[in-house]
PDB file of N, CA and C in Angstrom:
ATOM      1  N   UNK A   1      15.493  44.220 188.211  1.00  0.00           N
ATOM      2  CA  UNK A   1      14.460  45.031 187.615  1.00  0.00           C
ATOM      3  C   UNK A   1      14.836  45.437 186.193  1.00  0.00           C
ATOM      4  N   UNK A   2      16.410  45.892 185.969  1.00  0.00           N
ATOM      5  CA  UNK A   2      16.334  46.013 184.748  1.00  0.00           C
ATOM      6  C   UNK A   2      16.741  44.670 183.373  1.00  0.00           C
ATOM      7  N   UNK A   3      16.338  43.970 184.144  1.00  0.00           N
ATOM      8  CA  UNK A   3      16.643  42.697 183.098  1.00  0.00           C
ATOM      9  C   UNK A   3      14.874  42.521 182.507  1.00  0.00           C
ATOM     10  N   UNK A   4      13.974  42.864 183.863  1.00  0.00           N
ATOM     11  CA  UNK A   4      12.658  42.459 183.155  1.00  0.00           C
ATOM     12  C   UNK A   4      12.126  43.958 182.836  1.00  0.00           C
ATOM     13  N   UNK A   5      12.795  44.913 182.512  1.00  0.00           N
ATOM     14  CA  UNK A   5      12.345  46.242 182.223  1.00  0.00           C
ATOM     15  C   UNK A   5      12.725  45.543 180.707  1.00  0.00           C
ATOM     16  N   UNK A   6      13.949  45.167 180.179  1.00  0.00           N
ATOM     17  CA  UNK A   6      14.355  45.226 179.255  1.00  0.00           C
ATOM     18  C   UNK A   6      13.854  43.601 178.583  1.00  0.00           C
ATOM     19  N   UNK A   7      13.328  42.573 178.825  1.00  0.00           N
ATOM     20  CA  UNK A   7      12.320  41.498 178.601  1.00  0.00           C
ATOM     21  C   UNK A   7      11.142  42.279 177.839  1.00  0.00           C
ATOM     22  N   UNK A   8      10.545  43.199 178.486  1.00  0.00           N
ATOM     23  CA  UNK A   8       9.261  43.979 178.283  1.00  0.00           C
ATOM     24  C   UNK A   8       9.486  44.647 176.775  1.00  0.00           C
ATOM     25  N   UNK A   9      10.863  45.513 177.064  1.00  0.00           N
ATOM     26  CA  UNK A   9      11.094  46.154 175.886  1.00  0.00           C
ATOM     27  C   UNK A   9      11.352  45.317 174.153  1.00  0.00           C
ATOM     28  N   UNK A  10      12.322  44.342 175.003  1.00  0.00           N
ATOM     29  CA  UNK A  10      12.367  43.710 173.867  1.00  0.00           C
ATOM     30  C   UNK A  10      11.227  42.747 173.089  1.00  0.00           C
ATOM     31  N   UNK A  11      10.192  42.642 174.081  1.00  0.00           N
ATOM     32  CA  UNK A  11       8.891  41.823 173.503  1.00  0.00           C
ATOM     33  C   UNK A  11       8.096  42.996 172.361  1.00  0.00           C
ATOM     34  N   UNK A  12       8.121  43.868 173.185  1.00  0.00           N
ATOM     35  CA  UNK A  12       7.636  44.859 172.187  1.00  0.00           C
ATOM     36  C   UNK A  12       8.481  45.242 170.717  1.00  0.00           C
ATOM     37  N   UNK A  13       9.465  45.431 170.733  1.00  0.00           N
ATOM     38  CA  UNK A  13      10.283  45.674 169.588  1.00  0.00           C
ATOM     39  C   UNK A  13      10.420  44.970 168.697  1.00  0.00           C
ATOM     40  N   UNK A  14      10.318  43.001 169.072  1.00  0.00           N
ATOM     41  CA  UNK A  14       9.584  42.027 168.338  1.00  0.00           C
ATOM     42  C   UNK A  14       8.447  41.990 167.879  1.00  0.00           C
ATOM     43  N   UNK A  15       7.733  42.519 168.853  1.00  0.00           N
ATOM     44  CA  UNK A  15       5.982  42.657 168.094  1.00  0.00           C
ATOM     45  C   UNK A  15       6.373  43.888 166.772  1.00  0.00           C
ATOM     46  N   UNK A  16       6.377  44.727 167.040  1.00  0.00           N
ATOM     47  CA  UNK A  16       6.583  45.643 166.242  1.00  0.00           C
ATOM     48  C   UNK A  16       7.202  45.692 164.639  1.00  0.00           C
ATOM     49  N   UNK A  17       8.292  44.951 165.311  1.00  0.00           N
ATOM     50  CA  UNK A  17       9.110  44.388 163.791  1.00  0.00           C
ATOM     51  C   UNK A  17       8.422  43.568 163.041  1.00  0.00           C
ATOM     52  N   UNK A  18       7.987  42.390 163.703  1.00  0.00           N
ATOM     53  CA  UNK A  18       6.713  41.467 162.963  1.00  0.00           C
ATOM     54  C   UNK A  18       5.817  41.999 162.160  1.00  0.00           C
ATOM     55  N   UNK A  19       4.936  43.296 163.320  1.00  0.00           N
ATOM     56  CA  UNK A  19       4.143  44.463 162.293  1.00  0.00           C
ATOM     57  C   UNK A  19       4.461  44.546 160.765  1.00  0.00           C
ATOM     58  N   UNK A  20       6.059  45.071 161.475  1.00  0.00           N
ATOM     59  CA  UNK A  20       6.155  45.567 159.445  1.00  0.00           C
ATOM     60  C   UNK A  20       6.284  44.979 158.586  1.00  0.00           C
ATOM     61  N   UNK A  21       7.384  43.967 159.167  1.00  0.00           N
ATOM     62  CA  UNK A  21       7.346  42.755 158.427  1.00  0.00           C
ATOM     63  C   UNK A  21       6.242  42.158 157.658  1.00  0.00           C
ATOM     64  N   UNK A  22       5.078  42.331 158.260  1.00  0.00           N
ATOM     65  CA  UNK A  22       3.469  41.816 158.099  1.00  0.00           C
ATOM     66  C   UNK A  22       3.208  42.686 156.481  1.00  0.00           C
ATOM     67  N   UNK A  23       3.267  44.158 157.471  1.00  0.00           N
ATOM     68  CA  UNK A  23       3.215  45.147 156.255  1.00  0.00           C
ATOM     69  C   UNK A  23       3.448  44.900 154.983  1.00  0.00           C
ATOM     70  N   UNK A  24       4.944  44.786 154.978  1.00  0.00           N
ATOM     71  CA  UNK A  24       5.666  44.880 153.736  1.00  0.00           C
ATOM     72  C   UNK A  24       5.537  43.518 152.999  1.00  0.00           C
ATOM     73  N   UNK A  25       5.701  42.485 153.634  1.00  0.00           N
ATOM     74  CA  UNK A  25       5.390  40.806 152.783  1.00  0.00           C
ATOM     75  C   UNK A  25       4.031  40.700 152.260  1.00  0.00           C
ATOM     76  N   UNK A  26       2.833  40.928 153.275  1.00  0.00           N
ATOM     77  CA  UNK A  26       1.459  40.746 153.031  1.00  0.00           C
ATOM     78  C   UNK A  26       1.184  41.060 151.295  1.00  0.00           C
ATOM     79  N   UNK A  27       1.409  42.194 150.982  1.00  0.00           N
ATOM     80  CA  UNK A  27       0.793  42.462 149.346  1.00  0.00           C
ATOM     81  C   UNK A  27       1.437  41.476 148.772  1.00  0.00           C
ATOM     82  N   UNK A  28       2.649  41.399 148.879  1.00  0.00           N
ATOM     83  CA  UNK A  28       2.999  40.369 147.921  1.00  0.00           C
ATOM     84  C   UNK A  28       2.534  38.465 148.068  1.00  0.00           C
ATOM     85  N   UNK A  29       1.869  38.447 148.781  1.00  0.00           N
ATOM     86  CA  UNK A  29       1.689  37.157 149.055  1.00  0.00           C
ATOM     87  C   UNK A  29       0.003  36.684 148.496  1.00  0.00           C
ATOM     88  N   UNK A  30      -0.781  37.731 148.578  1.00  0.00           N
ATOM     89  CA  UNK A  30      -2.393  37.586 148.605  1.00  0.00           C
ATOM     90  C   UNK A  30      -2.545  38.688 147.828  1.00  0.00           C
ATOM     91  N   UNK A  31      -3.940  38.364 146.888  1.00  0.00           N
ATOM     92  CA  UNK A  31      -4.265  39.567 146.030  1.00  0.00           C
ATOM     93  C   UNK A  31      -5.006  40.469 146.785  1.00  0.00           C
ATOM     94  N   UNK A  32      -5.734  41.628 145.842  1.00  0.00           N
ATOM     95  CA  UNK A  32      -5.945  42.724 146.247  1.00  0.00           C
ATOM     96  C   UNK A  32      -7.309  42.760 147.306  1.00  0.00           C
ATOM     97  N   UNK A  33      -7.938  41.927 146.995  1.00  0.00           N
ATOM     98  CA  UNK A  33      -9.145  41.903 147.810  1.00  0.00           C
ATOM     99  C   UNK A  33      -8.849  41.195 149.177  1.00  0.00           C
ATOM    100  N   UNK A  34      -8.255  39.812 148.828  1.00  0.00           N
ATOM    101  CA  UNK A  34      -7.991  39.332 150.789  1.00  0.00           C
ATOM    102  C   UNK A  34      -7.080  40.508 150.966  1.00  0.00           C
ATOM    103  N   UNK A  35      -6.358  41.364 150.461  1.00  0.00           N
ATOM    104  CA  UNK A  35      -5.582  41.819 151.351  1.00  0.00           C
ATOM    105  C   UNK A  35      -6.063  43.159 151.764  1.00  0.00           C
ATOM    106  N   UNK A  36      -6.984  43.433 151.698  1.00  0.00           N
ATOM    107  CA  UNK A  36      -8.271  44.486 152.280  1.00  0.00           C
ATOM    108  C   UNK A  36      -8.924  44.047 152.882  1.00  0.00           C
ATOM    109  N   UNK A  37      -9.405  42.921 152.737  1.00  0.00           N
ATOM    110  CA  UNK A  37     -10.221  42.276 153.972  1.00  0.00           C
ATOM    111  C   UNK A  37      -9.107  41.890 155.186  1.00  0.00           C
ATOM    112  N   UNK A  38      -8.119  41.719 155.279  1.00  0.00           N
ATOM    113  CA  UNK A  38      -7.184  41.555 155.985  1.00  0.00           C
ATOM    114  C   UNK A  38      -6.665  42.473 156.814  1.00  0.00           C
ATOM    115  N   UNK A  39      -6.704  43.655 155.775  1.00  0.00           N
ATOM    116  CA  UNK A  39      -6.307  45.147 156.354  1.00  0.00           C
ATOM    117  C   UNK A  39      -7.221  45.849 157.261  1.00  0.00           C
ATOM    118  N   UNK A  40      -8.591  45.274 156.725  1.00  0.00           N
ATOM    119  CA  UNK A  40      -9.854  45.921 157.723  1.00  0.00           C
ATOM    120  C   UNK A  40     -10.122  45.297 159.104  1.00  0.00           C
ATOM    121  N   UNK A  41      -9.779  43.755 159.027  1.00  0.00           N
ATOM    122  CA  UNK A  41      -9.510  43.126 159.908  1.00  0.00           C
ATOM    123  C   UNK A  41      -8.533  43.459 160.958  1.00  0.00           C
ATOM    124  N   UNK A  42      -7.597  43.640 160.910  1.00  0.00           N
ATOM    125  CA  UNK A  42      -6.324  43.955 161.555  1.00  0.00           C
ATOM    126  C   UNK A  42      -6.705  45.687 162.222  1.00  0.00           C
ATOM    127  N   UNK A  43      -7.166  46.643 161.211  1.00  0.00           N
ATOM    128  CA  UNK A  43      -7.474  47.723 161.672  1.00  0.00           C
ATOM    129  C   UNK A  43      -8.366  47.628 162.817  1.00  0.00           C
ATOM    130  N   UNK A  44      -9.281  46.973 162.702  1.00  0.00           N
ATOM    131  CA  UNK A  44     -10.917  46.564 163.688  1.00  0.00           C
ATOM    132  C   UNK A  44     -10.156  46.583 165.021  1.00  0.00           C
ATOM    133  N   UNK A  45      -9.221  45.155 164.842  1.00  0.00           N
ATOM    134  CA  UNK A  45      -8.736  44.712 166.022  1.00  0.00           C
ATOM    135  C   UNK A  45      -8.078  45.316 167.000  1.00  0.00           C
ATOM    136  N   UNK A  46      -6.915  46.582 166.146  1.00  0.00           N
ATOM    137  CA  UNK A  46      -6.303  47.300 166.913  1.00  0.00           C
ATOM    138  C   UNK A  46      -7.326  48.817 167.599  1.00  0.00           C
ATOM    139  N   UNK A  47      -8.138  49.009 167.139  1.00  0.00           N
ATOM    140  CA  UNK A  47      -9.060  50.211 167.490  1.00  0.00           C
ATOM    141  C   UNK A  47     -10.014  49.462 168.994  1.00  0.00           C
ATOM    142  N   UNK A  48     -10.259  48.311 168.850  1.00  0.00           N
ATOM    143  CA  UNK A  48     -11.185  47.549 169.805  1.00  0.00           C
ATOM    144  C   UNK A  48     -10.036  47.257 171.005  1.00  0.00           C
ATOM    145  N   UNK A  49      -8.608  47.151 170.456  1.00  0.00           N
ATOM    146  CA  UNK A  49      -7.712  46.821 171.389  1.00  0.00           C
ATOM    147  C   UNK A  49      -7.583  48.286 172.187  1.00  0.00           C
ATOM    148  N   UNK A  50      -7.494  49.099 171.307  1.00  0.00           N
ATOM    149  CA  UNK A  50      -7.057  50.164 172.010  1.00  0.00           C
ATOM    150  C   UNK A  50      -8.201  51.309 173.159  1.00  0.00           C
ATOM    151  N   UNK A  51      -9.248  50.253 172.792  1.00  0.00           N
ATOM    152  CA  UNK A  51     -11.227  50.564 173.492  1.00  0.00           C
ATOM    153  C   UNK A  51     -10.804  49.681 174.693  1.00  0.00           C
ATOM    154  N   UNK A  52     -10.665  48.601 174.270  1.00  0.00           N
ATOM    155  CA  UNK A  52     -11.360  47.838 175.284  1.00  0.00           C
ATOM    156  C   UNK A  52      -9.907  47.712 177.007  1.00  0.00           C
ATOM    157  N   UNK A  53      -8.593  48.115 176.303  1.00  0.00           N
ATOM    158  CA  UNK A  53      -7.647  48.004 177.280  1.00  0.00           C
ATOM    159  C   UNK A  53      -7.248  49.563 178.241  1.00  0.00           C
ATOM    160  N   UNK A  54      -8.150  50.542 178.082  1.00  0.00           N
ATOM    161  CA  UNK A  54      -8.152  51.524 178.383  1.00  0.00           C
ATOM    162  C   UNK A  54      -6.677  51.756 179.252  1.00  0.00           C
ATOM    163  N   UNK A  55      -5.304  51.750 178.350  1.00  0.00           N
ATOM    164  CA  UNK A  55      -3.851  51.407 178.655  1.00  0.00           C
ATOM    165  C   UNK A  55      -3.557  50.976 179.951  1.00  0.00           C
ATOM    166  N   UNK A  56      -4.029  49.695 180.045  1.00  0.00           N
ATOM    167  CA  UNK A  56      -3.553  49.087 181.132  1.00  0.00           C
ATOM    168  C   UNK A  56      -2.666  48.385 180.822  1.00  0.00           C
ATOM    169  N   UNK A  57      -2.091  48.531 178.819  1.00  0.00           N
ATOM    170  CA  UNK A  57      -1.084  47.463 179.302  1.00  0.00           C
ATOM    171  C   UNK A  57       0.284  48.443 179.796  1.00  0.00           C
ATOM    172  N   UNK A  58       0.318  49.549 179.374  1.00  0.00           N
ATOM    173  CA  UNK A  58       1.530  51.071 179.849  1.00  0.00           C
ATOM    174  C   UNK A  58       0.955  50.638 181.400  1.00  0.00           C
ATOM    175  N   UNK A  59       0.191  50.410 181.825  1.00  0.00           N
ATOM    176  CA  UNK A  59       0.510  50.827 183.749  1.00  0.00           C
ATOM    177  C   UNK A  59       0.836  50.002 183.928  1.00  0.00           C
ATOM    178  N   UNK A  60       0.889  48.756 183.252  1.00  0.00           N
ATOM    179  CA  UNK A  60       1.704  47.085 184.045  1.00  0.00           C
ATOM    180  C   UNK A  60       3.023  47.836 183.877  1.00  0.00           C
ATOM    181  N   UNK A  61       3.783  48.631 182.981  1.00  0.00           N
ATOM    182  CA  UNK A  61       5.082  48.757 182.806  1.00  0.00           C
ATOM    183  C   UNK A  61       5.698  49.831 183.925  1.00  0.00           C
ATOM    184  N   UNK A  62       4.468  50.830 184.215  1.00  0.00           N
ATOM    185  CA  UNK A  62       4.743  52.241 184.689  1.00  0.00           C
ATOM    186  C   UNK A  62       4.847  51.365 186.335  1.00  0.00           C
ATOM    187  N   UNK A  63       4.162  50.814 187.069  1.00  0.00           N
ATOM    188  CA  UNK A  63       3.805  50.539 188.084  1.00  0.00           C
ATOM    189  C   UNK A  63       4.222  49.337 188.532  1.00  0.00           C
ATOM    190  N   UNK A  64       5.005  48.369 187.568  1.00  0.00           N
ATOM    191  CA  UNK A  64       5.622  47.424 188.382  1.00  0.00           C
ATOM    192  C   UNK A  64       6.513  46.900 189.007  1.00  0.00           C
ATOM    193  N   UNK A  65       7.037  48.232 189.541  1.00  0.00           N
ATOM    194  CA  UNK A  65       7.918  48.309 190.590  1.00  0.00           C
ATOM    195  C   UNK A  65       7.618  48.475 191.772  1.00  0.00           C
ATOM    196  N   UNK A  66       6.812  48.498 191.750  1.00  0.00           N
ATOM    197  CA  UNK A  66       5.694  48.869 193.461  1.00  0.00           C
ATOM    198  C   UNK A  66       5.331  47.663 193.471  1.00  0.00           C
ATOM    199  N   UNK A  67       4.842  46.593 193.093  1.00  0.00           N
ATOM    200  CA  UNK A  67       4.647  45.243 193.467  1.00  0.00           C
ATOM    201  C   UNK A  67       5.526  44.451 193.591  1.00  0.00           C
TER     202      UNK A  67
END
C-alpha cells in the first residue's frame, strides 16, 4: 500500500513541477497575445476540471484502501 500511496504522490509532484515549469518557460517562448490566449485556456480548463470532478479524484486516494 505504501509503494502505491507513494506512485500517487509522486505522479502528482510531477504534474505539478511541469505546472511551473510551464509557468516560468511559457513567456519566454510565445509573445504576448498567444500567451493570454493560452493562459485563458489553461485557466477555463482547470475551473471546468475542478466543476465537473466534484473531487473524486481526493476520494480515489482517501478510499483506496477499502477496495
Amino acid at each position: 500500500m505504501l509503494r502505491t500511496l507513494f506512485s500517487y504522490g509522486a505522479g502528482e509532484g510531477l504534474a505539478k513541477g511541469l505546472n511551473i515549469a510551464l509557468i516560468l518557460l511559457l513567456p519566454l517562448l510565445v509573445n504576448v497575445e498567444s500567451y493570454a490566449v493560452i493562459a485563458l485556456a489553461i485557466i477555463i480548463e482547470q475551473v471546468l476540471f475542478s466543476i465537473f470532478l466534484f473531487g473524486q479524484n481526493t476520494a480515489i486516494l482517501r478510499f483506496y484502501s477499502r477496495f
